[in-house]
Protein backbone atom coordinates (compact mmCIF):
# COMPACT_ATOMS: atom_id res chain seq x y z
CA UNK A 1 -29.31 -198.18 168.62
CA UNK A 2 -31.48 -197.23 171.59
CA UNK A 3 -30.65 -197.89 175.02
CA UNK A 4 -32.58 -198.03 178.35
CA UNK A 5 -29.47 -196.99 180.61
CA UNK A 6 -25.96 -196.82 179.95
CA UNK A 7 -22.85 -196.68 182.60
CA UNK A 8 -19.67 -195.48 181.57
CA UNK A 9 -16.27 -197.31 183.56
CA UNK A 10 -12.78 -197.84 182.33
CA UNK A 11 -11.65 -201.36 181.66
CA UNK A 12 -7.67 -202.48 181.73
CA UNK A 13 -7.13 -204.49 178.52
CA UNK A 14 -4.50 -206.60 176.88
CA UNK A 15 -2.70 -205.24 174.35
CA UNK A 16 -3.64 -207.97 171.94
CA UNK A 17 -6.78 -207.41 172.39
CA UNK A 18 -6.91 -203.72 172.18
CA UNK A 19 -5.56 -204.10 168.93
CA UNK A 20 -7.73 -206.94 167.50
CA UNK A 21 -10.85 -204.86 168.90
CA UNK A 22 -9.64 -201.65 167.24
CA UNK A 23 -9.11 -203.51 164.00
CA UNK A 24 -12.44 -204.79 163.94
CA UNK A 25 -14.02 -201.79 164.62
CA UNK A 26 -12.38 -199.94 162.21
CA UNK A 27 -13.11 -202.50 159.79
CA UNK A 28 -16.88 -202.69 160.72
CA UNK A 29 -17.59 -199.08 161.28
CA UNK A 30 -14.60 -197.06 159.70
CA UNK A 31 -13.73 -196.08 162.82
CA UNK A 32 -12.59 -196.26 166.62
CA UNK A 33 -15.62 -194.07 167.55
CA UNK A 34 -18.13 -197.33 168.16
CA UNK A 35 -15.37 -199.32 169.79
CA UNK A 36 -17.99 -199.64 173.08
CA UNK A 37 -20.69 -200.70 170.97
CA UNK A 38 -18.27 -203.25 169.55
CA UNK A 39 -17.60 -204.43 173.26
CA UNK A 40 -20.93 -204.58 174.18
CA UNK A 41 -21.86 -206.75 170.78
CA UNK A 42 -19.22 -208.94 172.01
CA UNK A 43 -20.26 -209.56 175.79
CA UNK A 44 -23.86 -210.27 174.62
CA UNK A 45 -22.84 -212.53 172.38
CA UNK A 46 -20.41 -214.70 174.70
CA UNK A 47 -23.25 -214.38 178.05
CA UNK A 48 -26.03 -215.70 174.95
CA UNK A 49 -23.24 -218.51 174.10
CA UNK A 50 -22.18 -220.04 177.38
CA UNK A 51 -24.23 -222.47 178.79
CA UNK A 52 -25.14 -222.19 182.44
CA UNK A 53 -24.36 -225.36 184.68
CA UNK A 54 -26.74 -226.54 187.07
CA UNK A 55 -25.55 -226.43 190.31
CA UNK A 56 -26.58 -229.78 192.92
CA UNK A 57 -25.38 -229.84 196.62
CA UNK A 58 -25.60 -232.61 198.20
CA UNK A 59 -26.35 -232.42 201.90
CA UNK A 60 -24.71 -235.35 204.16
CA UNK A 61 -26.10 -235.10 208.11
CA UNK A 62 -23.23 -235.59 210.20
CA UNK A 63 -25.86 -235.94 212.88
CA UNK A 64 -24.25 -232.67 214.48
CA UNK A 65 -23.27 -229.37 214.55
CA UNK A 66 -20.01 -228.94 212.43
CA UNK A 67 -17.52 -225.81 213.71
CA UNK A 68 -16.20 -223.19 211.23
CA UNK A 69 -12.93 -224.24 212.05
CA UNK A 70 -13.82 -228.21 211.22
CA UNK A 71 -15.06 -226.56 208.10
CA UNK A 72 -12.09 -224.70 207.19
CA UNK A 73 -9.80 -227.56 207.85
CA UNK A 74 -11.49 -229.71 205.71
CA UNK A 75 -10.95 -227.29 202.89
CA UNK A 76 -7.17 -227.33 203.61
CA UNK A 77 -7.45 -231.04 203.39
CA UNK A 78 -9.54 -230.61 200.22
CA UNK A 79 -7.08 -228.37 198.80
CA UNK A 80 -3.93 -230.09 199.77
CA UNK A 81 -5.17 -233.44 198.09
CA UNK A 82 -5.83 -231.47 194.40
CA UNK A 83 -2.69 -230.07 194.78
CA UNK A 84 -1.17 -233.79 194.98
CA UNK A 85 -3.07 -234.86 192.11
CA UNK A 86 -1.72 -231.79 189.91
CA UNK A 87 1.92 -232.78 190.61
């Protein structure tokens, strides 16, 4: 397989998983030696899979200029009331 560019990085993984992606590999290629061409089968796969959700904002006009600190209070608020709705 040919690639344009390639990074190398260290990811933490579960233990579960380490073992179910070992085990795969092994049973696909024999071996632990394609285990990041494995991972990157996978991620394509799941990014090709999950749908993307349109975003819409609505924008209200207060009819004036609301503070950062209006702003952040209201997501307190906004928080706080989820919170109730969880319990």
């Amino acid at each position: 397989m040919l690639y344009k560019a390639m990074v190398k990085t260290t990811i933490m993984l579960e233990d579960k998983l380490y073992q179910e992606l070992v085990a795969e590999s092994v049973k696909e290629y024999g071996s632990t030696r394609k285990l990041s061409l494995l991972i990157n089968k996978r991620l394509k796969a799941s990014k090709a899979k999950a749908p993307r959700k349109k975003l819409t904002l609505r924008i209200i006009d207060l009819g004036r200029r609301v503070t950062e600190k209006e702003i952040e209070d209201a997501i307190d608020e906004g928080f706080a009331e989820a919170i109730k709705w969880s319990a």
